[in-house]
C-alpha atoms as a PDB file:
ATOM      1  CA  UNK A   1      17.911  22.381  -1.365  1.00  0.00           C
ATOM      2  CA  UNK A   2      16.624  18.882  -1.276  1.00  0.00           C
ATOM      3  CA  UNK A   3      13.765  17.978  -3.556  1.00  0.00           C
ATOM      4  CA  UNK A   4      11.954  14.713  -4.402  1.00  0.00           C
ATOM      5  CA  UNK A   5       9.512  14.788  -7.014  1.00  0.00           C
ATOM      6  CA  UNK A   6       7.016  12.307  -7.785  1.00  0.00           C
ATOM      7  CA  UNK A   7       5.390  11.935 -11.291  1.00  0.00           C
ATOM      8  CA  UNK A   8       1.028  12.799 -11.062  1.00  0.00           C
ATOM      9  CA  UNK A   9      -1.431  12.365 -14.188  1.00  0.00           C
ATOM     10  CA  UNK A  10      -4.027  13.882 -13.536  1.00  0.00           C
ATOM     11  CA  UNK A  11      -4.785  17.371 -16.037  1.00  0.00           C
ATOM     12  CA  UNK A  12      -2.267  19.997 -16.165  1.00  0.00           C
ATOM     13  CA  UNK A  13      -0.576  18.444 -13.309  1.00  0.00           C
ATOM     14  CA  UNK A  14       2.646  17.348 -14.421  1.00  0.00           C
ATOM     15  CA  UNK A  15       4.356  16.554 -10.824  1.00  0.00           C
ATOM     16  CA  UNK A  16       4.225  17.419  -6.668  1.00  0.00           C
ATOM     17  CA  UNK A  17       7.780  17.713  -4.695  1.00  0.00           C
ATOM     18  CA  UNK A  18       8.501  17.435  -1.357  1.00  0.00           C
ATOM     19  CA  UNK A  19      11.600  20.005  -0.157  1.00  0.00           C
ATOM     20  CA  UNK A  20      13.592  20.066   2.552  1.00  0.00           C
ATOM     21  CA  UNK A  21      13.968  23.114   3.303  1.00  0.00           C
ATOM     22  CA  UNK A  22      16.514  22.795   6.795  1.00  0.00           C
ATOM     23  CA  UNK A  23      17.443  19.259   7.683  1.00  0.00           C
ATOM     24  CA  UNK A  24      14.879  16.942   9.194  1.00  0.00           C
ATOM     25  CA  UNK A  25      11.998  19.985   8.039  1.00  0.00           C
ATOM     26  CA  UNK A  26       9.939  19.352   4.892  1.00  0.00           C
ATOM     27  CA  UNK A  27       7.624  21.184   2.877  1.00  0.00           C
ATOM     28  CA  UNK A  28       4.726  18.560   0.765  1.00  0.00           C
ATOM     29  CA  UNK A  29       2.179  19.367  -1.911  1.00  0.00           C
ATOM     30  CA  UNK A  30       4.478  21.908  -3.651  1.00  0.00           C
ATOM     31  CA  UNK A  31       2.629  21.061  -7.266  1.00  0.00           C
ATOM     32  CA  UNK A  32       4.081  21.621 -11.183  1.00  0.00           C
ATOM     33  CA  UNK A  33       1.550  22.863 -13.303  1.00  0.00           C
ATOM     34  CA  UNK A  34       1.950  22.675 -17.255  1.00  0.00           C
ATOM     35  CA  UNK A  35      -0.375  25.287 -18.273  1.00  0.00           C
ATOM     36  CA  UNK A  36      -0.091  26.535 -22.087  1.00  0.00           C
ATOM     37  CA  UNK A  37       3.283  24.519 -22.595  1.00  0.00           C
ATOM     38  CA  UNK A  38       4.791  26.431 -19.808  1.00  0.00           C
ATOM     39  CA  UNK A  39       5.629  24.871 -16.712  1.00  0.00           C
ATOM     40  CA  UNK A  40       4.114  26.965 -13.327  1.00  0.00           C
ATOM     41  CA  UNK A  41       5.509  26.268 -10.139  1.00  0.00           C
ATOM     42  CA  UNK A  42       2.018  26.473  -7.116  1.00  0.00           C
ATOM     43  CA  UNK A  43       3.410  26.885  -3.911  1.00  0.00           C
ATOM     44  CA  UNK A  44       0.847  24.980  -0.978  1.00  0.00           C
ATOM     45  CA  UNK A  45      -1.963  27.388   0.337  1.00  0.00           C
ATOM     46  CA  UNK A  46      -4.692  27.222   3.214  1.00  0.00           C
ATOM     47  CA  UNK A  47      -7.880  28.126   2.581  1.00  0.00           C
ATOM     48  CA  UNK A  48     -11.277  28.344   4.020  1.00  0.00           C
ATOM     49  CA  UNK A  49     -14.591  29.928   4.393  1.00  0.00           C
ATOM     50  CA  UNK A  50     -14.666  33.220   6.099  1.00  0.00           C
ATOM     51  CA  UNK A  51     -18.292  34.580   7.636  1.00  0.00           C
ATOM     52  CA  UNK A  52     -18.817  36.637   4.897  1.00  0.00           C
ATOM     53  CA  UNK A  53     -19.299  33.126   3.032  1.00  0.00           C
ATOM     54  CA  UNK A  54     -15.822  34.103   0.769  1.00  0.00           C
ATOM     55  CA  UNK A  55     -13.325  31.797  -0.040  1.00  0.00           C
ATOM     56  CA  UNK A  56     -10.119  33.000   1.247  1.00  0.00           C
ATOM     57  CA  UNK A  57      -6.693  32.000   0.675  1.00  0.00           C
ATOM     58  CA  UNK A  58      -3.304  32.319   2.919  1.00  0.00           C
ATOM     59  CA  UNK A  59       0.088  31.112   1.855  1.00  0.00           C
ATOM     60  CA  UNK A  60       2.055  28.615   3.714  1.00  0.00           C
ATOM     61  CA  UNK A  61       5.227  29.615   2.704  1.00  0.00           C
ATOM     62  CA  UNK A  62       5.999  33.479   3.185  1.00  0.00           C
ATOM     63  CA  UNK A  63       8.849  35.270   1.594  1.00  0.00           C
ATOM     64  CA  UNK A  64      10.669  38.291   2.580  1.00  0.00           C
ATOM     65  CA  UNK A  65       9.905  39.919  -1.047  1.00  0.00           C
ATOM     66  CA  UNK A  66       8.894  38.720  -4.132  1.00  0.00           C
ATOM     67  CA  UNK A  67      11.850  38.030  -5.387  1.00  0.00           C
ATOM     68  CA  UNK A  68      13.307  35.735  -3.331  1.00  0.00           C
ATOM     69  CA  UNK A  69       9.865  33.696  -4.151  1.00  0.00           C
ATOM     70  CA  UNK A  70      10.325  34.479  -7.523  1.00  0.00           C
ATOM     71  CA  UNK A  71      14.103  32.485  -7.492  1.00  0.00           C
ATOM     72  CA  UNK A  72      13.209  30.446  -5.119  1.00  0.00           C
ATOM     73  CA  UNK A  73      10.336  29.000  -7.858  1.00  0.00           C
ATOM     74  CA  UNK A  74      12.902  29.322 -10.381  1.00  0.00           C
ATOM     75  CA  UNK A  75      15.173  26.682  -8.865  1.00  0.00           C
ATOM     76  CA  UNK A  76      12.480  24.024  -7.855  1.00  0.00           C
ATOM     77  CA  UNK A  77      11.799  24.566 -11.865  1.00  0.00           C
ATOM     78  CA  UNK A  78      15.321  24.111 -13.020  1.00  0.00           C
ATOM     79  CA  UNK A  79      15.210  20.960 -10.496  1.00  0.00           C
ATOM     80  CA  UNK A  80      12.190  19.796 -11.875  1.00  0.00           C
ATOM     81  CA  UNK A  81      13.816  20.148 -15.294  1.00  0.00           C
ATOM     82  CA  UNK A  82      16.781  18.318 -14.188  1.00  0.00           C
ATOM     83  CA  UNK A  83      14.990  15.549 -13.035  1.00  0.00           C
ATOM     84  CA  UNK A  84      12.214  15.567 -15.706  1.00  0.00           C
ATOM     85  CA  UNK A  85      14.854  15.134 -18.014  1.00  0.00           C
ATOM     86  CA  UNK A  86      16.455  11.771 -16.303  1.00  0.00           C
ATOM     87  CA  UNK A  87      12.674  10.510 -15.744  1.00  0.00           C
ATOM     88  CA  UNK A  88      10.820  10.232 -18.664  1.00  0.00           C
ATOM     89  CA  UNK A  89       6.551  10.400 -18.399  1.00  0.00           C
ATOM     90  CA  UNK A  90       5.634   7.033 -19.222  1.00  0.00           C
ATOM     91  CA  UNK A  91       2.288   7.419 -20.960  1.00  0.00           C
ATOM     92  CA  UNK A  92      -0.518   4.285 -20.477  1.00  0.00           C
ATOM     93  CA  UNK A  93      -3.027   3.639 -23.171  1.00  0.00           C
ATOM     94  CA  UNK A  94      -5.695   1.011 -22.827  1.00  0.00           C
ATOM     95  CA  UNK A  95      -6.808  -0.658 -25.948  1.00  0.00           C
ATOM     96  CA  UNK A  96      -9.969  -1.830 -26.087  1.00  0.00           C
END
């Protein structure tokens, strides 16, 4: 699996990846969450009003079981690890 991740400060946001998942076919806005020291892997959803007025949610990527989601999540974190650890957060502080 081919992933490129690009660093995002913004919150709990740590970092989105782009993965190929065949050749030439990529998947964007795959986001890694730090939430409570732990890092969460949020795969991209669709949402949108439904006539009832509810917010409703469908996922973009669909697994055969949970998990094969649950390992496939697993090894965009160890990736995100990997490359994390090679690419240090460079933090920015203004001084005023």
């Amino acid at each position: 699996m081919n992933i490129k991740f690009r660093d995002v400060s913004s919150g709990i946001v740590e970092a989105r990846a782009v993965i190929e998942i065949v050749p030439e076919v990529f998947i964007n806005e795959v986001t890694i969450l730090k939430k409570h020291g732990d890092i969460i892997i949020e795969l991209p959803q669709k949402s949108f009003r439904g006539k009832d007025e509810r917010m409703h949610y469908l996922d973009i990527i669909t697994f055969e079981n949970d998990n094969k989601k649950t390992i496939w999540k697993m090894e965009i974190k160890q990736a995100y690890l990997k490359w994390r650890k090679n690419h240090k957060k460079v933090l920015v502080y203004e001084s005023e």
